[in-house]
PDB file of N, CA and C in Angstrom:
ATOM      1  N   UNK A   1     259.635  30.782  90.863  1.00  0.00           N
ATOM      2  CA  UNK A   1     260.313  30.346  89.652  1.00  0.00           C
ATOM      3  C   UNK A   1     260.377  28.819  89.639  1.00  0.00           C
ATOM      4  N   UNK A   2     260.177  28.253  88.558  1.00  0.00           N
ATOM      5  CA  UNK A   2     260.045  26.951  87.986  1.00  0.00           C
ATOM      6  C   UNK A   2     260.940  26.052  87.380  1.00  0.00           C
ATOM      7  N   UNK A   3     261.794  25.047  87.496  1.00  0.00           N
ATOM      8  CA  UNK A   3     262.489  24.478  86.257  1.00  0.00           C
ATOM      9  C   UNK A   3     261.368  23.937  85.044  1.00  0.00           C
ATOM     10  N   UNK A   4     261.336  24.186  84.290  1.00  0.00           N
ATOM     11  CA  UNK A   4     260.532  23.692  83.104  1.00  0.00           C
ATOM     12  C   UNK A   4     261.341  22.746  81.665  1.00  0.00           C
ATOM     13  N   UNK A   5     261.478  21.754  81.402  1.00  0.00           N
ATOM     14  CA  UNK A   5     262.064  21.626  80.401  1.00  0.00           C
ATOM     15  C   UNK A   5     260.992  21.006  79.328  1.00  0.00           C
ATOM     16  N   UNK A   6     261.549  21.770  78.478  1.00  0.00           N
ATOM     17  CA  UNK A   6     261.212  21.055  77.096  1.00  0.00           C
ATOM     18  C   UNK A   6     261.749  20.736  75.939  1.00  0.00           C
ATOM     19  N   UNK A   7     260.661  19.595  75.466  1.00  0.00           N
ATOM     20  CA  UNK A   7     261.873  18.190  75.167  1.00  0.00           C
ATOM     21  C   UNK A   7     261.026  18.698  73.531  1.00  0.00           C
ATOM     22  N   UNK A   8     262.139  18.811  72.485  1.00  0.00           N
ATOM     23  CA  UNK A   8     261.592  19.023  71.138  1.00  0.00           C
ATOM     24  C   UNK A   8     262.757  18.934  70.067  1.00  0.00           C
ATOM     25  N   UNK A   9     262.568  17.778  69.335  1.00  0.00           N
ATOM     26  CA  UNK A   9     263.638  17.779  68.101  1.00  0.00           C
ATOM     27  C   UNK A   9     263.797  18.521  67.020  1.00  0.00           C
ATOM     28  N   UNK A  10     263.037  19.243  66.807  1.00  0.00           N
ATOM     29  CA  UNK A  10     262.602  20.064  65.537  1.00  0.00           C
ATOM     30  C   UNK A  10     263.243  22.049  65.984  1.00  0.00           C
ATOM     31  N   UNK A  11     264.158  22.069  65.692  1.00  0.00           N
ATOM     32  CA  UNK A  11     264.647  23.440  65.645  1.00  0.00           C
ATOM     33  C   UNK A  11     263.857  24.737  66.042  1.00  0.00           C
ATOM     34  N   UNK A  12     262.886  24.658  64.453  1.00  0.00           N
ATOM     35  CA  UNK A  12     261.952  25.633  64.650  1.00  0.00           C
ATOM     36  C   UNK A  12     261.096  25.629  65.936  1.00  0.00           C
ATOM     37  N   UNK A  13     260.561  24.526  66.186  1.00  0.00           N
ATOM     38  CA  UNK A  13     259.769  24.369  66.968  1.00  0.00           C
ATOM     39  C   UNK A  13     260.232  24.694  68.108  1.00  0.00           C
ATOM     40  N   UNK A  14     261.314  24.260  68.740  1.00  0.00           N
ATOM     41  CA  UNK A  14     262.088  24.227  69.840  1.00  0.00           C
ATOM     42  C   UNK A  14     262.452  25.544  69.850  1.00  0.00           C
ATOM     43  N   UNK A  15     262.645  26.938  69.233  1.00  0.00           N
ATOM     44  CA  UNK A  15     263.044  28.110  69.244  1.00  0.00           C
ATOM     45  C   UNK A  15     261.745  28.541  69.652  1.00  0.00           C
ATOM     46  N   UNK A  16     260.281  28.503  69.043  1.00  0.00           N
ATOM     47  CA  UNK A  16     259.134  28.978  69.394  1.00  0.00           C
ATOM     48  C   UNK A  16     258.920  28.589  71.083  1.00  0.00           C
ATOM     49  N   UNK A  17     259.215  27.246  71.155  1.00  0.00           N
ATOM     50  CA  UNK A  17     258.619  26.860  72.248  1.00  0.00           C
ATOM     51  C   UNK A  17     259.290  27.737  73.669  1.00  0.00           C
ATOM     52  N   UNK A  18     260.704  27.643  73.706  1.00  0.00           N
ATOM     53  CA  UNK A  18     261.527  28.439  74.076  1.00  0.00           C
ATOM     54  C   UNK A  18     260.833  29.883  74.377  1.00  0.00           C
ATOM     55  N   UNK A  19     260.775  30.719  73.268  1.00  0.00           N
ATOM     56  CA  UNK A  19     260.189  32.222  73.345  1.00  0.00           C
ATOM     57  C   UNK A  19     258.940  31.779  73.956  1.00  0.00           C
ATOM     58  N   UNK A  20     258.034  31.106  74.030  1.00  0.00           N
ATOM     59  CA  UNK A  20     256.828  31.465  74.847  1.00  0.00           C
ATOM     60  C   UNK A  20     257.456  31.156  76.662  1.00  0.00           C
ATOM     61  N   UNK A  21     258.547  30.982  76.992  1.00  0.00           N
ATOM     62  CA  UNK A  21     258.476  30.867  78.765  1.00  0.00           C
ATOM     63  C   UNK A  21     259.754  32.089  78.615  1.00  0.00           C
ATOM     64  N   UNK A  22     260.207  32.728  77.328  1.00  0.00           N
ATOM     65  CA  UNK A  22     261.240  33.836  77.775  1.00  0.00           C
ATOM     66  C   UNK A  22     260.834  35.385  78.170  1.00  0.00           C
ATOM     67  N   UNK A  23     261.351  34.936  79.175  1.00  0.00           N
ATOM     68  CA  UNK A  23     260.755  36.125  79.950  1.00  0.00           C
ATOM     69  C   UNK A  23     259.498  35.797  81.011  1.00  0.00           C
ATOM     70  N   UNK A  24     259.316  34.907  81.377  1.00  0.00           N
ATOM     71  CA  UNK A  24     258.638  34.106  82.343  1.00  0.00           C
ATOM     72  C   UNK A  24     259.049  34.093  83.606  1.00  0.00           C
ATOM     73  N   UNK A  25     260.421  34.369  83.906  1.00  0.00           N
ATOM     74  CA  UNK A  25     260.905  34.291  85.484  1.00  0.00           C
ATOM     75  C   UNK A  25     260.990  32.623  85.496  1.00  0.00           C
ATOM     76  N   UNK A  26     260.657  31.322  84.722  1.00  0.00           N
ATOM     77  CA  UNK A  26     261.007  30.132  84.882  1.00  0.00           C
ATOM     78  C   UNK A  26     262.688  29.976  84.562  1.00  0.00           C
ATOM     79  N   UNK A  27     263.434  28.890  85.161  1.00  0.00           N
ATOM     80  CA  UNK A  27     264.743  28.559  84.159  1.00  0.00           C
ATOM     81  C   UNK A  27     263.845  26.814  83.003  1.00  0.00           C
ATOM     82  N   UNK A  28     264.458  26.912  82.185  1.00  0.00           N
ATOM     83  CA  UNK A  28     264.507  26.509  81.000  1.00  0.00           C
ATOM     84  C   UNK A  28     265.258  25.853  80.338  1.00  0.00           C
ATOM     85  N   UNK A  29     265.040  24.416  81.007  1.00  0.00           N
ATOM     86  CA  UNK A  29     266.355  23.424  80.159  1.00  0.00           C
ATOM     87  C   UNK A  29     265.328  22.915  79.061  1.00  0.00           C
ATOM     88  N   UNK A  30     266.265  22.483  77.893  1.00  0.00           N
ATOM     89  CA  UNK A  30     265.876  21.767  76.792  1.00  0.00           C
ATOM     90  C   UNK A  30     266.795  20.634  76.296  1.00  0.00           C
ATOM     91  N   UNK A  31     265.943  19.528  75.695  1.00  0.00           N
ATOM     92  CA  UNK A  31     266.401  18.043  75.587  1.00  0.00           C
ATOM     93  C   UNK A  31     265.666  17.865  74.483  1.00  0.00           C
ATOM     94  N   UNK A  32     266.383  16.985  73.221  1.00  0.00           N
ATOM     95  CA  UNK A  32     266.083  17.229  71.890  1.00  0.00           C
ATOM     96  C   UNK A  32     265.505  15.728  71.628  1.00  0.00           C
ATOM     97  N   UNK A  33     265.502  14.606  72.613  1.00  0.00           N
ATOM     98  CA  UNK A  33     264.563  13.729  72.543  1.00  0.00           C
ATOM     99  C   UNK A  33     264.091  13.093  73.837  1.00  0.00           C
ATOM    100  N   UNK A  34     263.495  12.122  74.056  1.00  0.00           N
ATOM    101  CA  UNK A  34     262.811  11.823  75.261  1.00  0.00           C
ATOM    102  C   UNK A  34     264.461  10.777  76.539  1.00  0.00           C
ATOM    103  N   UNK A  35     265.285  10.296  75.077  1.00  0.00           N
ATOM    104  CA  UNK A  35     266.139   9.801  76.296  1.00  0.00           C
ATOM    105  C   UNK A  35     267.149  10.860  76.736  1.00  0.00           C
ATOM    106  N   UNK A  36     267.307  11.891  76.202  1.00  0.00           N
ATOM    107  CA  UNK A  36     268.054  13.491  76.644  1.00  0.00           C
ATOM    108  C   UNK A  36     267.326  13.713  77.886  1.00  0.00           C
ATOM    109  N   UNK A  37     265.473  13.798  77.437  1.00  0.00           N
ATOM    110  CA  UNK A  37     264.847  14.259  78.673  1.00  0.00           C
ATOM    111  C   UNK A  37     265.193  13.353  80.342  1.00  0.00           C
ATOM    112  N   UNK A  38     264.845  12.124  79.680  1.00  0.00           N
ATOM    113  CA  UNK A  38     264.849  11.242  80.889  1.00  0.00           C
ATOM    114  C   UNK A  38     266.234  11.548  81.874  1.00  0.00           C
ATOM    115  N   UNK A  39     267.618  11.854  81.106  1.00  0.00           N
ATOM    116  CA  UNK A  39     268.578  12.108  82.007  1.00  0.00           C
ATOM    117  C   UNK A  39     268.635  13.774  82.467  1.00  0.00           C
ATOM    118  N   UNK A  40     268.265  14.691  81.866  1.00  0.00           N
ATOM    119  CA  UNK A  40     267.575  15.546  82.330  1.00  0.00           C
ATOM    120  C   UNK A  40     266.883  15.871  83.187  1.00  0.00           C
ATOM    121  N   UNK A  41     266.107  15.301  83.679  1.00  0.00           N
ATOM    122  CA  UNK A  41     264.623  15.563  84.454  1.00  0.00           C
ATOM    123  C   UNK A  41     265.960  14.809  85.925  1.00  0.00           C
ATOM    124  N   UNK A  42     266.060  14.039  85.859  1.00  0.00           N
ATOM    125  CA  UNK A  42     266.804  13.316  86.605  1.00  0.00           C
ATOM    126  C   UNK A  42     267.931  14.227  87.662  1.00  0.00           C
ATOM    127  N   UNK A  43     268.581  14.779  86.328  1.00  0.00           N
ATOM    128  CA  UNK A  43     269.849  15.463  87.051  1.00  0.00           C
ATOM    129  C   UNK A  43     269.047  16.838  87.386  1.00  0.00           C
ATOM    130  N   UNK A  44     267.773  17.361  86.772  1.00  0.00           N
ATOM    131  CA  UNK A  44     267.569  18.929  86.932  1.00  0.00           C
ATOM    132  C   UNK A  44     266.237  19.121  88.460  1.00  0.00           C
ATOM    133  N   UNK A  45     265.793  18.178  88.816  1.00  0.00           N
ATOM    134  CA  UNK A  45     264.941  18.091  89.522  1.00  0.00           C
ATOM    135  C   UNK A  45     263.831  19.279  88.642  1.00  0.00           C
ATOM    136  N   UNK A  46     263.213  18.829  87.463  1.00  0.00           N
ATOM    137  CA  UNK A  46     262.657  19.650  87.072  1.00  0.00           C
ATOM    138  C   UNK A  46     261.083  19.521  87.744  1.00  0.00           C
ATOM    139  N   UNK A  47     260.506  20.506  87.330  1.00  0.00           N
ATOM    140  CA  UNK A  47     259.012  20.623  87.710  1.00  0.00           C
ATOM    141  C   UNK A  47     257.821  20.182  86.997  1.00  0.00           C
ATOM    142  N   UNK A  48     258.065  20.918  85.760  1.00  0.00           N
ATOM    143  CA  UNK A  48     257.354  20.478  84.208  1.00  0.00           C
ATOM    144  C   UNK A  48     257.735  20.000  82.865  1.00  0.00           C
ATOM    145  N   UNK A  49     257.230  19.240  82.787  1.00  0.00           N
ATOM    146  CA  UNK A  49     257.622  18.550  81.221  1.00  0.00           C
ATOM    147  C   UNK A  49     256.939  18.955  80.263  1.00  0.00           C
ATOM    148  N   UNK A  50     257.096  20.058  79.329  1.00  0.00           N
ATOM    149  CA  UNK A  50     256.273  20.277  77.892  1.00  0.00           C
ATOM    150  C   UNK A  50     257.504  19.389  76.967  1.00  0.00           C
ATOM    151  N   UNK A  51     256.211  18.542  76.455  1.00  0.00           N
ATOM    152  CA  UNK A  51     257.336  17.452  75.160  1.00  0.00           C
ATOM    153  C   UNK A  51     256.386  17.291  74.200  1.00  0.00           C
ATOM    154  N   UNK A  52     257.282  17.348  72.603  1.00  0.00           N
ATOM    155  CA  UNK A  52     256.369  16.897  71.764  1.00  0.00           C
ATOM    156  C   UNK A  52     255.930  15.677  71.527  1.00  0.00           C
ATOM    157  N   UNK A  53     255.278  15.117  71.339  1.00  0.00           N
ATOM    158  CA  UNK A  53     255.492  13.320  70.764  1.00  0.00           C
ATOM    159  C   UNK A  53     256.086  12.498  69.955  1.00  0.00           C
ATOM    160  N   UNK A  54     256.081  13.335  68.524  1.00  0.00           N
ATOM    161  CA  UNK A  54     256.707  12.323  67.754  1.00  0.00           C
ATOM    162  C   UNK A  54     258.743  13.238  67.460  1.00  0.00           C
ATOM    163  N   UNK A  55     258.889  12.227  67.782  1.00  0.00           N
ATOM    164  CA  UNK A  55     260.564  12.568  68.302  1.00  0.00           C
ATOM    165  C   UNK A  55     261.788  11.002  68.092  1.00  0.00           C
ATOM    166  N   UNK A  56     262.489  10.865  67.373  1.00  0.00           N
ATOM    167  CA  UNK A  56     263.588  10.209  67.246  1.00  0.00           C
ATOM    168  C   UNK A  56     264.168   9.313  68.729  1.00  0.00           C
ATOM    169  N   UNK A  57     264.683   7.716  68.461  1.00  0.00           N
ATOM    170  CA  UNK A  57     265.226   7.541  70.081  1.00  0.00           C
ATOM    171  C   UNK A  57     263.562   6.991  70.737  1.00  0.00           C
ATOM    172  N   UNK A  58     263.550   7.817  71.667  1.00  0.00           N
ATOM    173  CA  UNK A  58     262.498   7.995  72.763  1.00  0.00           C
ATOM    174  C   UNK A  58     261.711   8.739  72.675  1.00  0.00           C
ATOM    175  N   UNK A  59     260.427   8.538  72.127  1.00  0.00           N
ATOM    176  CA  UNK A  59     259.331   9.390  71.782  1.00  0.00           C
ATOM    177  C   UNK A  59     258.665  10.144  73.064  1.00  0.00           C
ATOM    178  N   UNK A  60     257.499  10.922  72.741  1.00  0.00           N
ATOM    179  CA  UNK A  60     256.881  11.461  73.781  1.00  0.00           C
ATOM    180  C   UNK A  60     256.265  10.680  74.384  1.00  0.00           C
ATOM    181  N   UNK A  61     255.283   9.518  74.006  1.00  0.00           N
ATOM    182  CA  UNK A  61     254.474   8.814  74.303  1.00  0.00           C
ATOM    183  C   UNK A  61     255.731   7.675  75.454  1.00  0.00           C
ATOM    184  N   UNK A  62     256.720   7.515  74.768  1.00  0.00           N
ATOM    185  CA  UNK A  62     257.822   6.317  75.775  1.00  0.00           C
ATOM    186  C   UNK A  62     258.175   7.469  77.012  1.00  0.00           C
ATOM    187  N   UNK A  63     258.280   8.496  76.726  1.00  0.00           N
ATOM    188  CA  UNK A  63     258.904   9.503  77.836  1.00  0.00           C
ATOM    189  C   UNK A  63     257.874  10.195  78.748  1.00  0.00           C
ATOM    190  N   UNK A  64     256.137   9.925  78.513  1.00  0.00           N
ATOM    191  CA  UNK A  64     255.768  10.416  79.749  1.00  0.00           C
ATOM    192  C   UNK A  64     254.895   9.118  80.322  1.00  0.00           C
ATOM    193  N   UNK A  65     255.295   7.648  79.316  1.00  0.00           N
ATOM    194  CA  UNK A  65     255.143   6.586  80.192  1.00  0.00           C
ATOM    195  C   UNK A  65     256.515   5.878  81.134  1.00  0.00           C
ATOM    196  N   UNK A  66     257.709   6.304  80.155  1.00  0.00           N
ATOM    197  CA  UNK A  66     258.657   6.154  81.476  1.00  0.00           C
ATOM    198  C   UNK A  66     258.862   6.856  83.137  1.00  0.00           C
ATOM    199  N   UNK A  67     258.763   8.792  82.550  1.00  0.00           N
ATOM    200  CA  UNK A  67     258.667   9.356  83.569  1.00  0.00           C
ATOM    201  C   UNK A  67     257.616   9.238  85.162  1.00  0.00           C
ATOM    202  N   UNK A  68     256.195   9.165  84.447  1.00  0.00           N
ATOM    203  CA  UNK A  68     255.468   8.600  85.102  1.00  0.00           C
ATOM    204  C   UNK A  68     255.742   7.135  85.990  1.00  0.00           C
ATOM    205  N   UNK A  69     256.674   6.297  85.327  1.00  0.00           N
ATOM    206  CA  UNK A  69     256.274   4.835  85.957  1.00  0.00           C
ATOM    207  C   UNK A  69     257.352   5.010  87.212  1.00  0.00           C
ATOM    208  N   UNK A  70     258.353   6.059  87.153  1.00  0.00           N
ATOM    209  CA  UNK A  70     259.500   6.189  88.136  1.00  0.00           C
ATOM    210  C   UNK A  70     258.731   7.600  88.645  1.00  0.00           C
ATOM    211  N   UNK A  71     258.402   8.880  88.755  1.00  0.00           N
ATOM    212  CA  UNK A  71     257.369   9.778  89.046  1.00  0.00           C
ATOM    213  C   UNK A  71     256.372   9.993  89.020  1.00  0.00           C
ATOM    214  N   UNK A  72     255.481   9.319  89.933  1.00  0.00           N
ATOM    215  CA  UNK A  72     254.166   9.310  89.452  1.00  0.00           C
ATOM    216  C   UNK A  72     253.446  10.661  89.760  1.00  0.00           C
ATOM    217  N   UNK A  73     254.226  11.371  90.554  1.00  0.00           N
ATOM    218  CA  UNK A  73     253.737  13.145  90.275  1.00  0.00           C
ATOM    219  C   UNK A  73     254.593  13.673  89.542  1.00  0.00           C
ATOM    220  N   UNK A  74     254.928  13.292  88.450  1.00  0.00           N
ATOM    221  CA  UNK A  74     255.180  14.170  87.442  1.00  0.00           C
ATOM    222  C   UNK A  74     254.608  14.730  86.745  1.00  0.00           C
ATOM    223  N   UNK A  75     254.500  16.512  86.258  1.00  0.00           N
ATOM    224  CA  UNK A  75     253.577  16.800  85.360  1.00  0.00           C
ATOM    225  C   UNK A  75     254.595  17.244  83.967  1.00  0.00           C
ATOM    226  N   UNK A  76     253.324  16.286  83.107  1.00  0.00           N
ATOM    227  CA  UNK A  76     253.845  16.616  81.949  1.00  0.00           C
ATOM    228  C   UNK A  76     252.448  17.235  80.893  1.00  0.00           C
ATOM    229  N   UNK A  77     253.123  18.231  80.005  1.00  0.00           N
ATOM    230  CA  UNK A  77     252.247  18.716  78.999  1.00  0.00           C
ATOM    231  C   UNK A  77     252.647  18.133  76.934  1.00  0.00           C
ATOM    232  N   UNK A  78     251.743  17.546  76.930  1.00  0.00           N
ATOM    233  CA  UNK A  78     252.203  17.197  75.867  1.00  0.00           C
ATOM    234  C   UNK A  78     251.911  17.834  74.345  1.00  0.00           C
ATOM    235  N   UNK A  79     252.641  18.081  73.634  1.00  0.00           N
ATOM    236  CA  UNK A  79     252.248  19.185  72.117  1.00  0.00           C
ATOM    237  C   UNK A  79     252.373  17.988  71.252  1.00  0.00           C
ATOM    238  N   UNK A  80     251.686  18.200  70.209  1.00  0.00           N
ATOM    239  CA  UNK A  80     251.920  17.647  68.826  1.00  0.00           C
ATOM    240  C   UNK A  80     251.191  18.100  67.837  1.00  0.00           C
ATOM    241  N   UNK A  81     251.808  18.071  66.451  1.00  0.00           N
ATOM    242  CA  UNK A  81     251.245  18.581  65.003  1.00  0.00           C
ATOM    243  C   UNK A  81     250.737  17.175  64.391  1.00  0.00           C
ATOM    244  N   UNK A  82     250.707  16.093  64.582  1.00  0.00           N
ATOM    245  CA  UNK A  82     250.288  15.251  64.170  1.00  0.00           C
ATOM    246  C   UNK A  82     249.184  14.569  64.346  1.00  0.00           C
ATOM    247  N   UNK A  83     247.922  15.360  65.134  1.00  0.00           N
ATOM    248  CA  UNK A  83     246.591  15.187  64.937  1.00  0.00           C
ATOM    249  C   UNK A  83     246.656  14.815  66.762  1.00  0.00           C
ATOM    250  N   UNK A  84     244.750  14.475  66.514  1.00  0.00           N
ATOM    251  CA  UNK A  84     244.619  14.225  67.940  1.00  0.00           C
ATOM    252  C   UNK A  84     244.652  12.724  68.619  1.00  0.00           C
ATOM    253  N   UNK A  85     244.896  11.985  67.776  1.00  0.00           N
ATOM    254  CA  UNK A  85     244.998  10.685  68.098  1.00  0.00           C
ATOM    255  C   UNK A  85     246.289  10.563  69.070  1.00  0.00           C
ATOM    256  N   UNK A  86     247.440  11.331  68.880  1.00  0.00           N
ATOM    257  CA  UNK A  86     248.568  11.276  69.642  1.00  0.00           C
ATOM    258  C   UNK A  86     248.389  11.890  70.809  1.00  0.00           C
ATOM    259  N   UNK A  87     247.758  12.966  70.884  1.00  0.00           N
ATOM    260  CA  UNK A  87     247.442  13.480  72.271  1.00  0.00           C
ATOM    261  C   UNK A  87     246.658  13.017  72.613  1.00  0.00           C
ATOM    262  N   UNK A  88     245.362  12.348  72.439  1.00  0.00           N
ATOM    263  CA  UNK A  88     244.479  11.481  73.284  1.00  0.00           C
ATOM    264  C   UNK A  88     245.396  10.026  73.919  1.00  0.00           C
ATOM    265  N   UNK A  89     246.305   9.590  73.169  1.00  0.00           N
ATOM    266  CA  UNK A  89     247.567   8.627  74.015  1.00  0.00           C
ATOM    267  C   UNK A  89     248.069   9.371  74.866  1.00  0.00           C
ATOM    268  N   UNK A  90     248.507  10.540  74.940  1.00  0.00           N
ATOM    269  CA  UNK A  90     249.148  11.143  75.820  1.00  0.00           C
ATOM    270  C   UNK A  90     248.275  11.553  77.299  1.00  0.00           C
ATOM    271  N   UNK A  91     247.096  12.377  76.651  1.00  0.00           N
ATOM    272  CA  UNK A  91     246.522  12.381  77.974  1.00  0.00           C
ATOM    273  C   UNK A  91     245.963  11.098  78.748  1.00  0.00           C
ATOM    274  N   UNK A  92     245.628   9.833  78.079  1.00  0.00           N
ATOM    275  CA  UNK A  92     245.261   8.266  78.664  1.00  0.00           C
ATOM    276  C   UNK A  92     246.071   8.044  79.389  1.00  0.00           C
ATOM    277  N   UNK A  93     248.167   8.496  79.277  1.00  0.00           N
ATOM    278  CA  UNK A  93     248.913   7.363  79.377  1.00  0.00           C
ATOM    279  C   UNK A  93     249.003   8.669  80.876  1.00  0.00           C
ATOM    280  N   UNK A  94     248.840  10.228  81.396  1.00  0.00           N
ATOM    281  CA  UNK A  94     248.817  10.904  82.019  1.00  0.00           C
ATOM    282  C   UNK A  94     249.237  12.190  82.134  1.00  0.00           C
ATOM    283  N   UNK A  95     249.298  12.596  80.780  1.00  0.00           N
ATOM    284  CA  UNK A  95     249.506  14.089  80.518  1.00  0.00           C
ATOM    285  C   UNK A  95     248.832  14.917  80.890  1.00  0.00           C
ATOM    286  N   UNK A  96     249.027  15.766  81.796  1.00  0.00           N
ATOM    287  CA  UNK A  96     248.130  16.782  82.532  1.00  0.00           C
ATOM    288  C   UNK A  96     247.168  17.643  81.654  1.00  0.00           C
ATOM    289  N   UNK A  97     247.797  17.953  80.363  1.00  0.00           N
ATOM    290  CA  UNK A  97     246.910  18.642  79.115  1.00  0.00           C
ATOM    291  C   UNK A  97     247.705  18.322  77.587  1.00  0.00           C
ATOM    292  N   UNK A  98     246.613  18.534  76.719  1.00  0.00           N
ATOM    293  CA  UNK A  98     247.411  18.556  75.739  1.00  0.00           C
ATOM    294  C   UNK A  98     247.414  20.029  74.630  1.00  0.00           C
ATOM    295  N   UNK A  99     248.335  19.984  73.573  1.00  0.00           N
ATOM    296  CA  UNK A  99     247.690  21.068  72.628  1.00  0.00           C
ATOM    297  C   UNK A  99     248.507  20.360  71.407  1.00  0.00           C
ATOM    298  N   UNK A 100     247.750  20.719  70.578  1.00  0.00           N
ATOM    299  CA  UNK A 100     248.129  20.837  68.593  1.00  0.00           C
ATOM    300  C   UNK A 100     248.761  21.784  68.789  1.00  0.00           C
ATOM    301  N   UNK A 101     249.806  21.462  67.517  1.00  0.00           N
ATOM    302  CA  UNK A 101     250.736  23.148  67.266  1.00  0.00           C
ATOM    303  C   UNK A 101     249.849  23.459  66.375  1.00  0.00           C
ATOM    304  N   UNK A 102     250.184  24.612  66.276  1.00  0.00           N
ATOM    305  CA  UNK A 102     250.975  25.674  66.734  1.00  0.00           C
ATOM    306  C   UNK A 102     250.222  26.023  68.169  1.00  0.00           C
ATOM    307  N   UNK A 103     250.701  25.921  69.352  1.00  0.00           N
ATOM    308  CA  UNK A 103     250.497  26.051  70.452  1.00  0.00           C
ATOM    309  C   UNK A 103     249.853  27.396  70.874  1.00  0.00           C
ATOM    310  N   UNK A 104     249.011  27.913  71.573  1.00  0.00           N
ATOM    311  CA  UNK A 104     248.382  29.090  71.439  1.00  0.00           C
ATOM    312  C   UNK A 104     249.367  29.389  72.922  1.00  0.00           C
ATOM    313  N   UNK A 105     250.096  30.400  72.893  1.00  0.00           N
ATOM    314  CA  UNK A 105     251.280  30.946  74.117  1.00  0.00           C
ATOM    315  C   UNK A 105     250.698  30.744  75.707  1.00  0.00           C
ATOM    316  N   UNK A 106     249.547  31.944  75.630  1.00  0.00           N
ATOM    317  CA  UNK A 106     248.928  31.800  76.508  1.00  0.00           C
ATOM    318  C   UNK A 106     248.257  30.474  77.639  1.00  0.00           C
ATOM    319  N   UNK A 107     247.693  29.797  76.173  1.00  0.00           N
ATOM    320  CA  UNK A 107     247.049  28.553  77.080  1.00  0.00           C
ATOM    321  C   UNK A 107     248.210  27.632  77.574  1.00  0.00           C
ATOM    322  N   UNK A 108     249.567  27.423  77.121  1.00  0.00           N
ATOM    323  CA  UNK A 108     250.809  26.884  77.403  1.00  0.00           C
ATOM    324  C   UNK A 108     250.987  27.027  78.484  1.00  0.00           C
ATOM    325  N   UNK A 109     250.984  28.529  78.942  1.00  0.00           N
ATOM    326  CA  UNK A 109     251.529  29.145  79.969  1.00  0.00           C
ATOM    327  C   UNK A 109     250.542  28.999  81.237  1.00  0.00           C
ATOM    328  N   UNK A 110     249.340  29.403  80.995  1.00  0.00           N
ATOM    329  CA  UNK A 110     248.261  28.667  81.941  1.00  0.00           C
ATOM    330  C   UNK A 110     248.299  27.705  82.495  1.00  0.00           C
ATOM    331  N   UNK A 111     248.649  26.269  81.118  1.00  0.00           N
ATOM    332  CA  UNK A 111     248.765  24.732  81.478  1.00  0.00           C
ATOM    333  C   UNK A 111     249.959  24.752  82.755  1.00  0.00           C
ATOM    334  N   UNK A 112     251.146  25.375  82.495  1.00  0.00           N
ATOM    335  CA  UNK A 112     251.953  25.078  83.194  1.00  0.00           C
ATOM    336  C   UNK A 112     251.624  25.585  84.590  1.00  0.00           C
ATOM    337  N   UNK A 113     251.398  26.617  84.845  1.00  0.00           N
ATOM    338  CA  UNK A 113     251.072  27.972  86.130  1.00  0.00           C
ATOM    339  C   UNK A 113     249.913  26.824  86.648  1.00  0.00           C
ATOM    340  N   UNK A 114     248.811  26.164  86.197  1.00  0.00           N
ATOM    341  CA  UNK A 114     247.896  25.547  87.031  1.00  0.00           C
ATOM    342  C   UNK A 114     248.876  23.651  87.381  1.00  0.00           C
ATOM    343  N   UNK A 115     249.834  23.223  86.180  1.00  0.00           N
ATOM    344  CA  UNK A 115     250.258  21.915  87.045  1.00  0.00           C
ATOM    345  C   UNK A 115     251.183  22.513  88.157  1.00  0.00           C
ATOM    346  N   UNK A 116     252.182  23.831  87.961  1.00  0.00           N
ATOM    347  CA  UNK A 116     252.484  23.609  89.234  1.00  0.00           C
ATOM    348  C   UNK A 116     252.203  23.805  90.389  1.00  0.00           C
ATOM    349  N   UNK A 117     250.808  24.560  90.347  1.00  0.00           N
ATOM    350  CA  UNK A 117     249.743  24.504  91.208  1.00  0.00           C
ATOM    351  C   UNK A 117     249.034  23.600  92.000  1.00  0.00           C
ATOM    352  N   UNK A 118     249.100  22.619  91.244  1.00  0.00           N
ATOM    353  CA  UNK A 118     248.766  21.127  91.669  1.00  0.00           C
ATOM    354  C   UNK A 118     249.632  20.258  92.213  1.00  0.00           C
ATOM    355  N   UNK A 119     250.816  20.965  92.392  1.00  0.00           N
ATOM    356  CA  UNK A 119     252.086  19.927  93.048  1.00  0.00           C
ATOM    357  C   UNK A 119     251.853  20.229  94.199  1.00  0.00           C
TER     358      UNK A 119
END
């Protein structure tokens, strides 16, 4: 079992994202922007970061270049609906993978099962 959190401002989204690790055997904190996450990750000794990018505060792009610059084995997975230009920043800046929403469950769940494989 895994701590996994994911970081998502958007309701809907954050309810979907949620149901794809329920019932996973992971625990499952959630943080509704990247500076929620940052004290999060902190206090939860989490494992994985699924975050969206564009987010209020502290974006995705500030939150897996902060996490990274203080964890440099941190894995993070990054989502976004706002094309691929944001996830090609994400995977440059060190996002282990990326996906467009609507997120396909499976490959989510893969992404995660192979970074913490890699720890």
């Amino acid at each position: 079992m895994a701590r996994i959190m994911i970081v998502e401002d958007d309701h809907t989204d954050h309810l979907l994202l949620y149901s794809i690790f329920a019932g996973s055997g992971h625990e499952i904190h959630m943080a509704r922007d990247g500076e929620h996450a940052l004290k999060t990750y902190l206090r939860m000794d989490i494992q994985v970061v699924v975050t969206d990018l564009h987010m209020p505060n502290v974006d995705g792009l500030e939150l897996i270049e902060a996490l990274l610059a203080m964890y440099p084995e941190a894995s993070i997975i990054a989502v976004s609906g706002k094309g691929p230009t944001l996830l090609a920043q994400a995977a440059n800046l060190g996002a282990v993978a990326t996906f467009s929403k609507p997120v396909a469950p499976d490959e989510l769940l893969e992404a995660v099962e192979k970074a913490l494989s890699s720890r």
